[in-house]
Protein backbone atom coordinates (compact mmCIF):
# COMPACT_ATOMS: atom_id res chain seq x y z
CA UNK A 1 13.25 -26.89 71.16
CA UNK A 2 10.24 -28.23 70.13
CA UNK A 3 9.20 -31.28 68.27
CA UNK A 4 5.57 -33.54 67.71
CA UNK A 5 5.73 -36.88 68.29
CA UNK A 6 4.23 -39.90 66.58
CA UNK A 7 1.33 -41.56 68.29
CA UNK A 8 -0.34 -38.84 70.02
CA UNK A 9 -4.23 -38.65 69.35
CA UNK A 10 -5.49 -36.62 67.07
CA UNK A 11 -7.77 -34.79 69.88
CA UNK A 12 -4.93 -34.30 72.35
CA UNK A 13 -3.00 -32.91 69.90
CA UNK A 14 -5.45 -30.15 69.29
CA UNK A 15 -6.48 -29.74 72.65
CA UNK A 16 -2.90 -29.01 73.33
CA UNK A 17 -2.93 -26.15 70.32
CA UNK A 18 -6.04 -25.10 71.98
CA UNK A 19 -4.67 -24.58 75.61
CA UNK A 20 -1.53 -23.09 73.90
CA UNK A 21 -3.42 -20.49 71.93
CA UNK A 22 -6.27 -19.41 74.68
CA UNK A 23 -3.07 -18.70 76.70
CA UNK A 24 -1.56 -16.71 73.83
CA UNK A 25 -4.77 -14.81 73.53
CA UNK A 26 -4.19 -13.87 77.46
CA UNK A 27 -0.98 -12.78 77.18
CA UNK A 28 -1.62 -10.34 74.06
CA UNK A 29 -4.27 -8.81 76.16
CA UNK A 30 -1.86 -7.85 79.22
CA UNK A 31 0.75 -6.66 76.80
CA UNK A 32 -1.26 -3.01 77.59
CA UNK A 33 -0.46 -3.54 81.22
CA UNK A 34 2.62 -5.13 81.56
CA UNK A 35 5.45 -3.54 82.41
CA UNK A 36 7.35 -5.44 79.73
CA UNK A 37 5.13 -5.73 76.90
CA UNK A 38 8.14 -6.66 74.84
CA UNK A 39 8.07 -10.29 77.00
CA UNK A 40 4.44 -10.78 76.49
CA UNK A 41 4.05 -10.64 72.52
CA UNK A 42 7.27 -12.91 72.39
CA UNK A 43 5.89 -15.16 74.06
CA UNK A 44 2.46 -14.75 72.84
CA UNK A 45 4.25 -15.23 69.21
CA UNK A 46 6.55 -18.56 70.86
CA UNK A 47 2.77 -20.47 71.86
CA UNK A 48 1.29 -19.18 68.45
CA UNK A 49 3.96 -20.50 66.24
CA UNK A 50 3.86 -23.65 68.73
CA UNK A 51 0.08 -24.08 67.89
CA UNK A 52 0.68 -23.82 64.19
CA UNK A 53 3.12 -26.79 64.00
CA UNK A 54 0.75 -29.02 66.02
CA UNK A 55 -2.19 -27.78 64.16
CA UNK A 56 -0.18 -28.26 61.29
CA UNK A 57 1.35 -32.19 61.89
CA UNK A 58 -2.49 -32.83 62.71
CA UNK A 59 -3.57 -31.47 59.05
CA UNK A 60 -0.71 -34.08 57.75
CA UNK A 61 -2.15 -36.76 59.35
CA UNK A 62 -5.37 -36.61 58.87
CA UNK A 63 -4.47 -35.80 55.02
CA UNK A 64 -2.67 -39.38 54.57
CA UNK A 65 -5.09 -41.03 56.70
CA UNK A 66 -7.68 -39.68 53.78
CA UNK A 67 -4.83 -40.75 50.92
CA UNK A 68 -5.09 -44.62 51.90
CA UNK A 69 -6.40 -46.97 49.91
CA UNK A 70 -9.58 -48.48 50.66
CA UNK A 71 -8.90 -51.83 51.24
């Protein structure tokens, strides 16, 4: 399971979707060499849908962060 949490920076957060999808991108290209392709695009497809919901949460918060009242 996964989940985001409140209170993680902005930056980690997509340094973490970063790392997730440059390791996607890796396994995609050995799915022509592996000798269980199948195992690589699932899991290329796991980290890519993984990145999306971080990248995702980040795009909400910077979106109410922009919503706020200037005070």
């Amino acid at each position: 399971m996964f989940r985001t949490n409140r209170g993680v920076p902005v930056i980690a957060a997509l340094s973490h979707a970063s790392h997730l999808l440059h390791i996607s991108r890796l396994l995609t290209a050995d799915t022509s060499v592996s000798r269980d392709p199948d195992l690589h695009a699932y899991a290329s497809q796991y980290l890519q849908e993984l990145s999306k919901a971080l990248i995702d949460d980040v795009v909400k918060v910077m979106d109410a962060s922009q919503d706020k009242p200037l005070m």
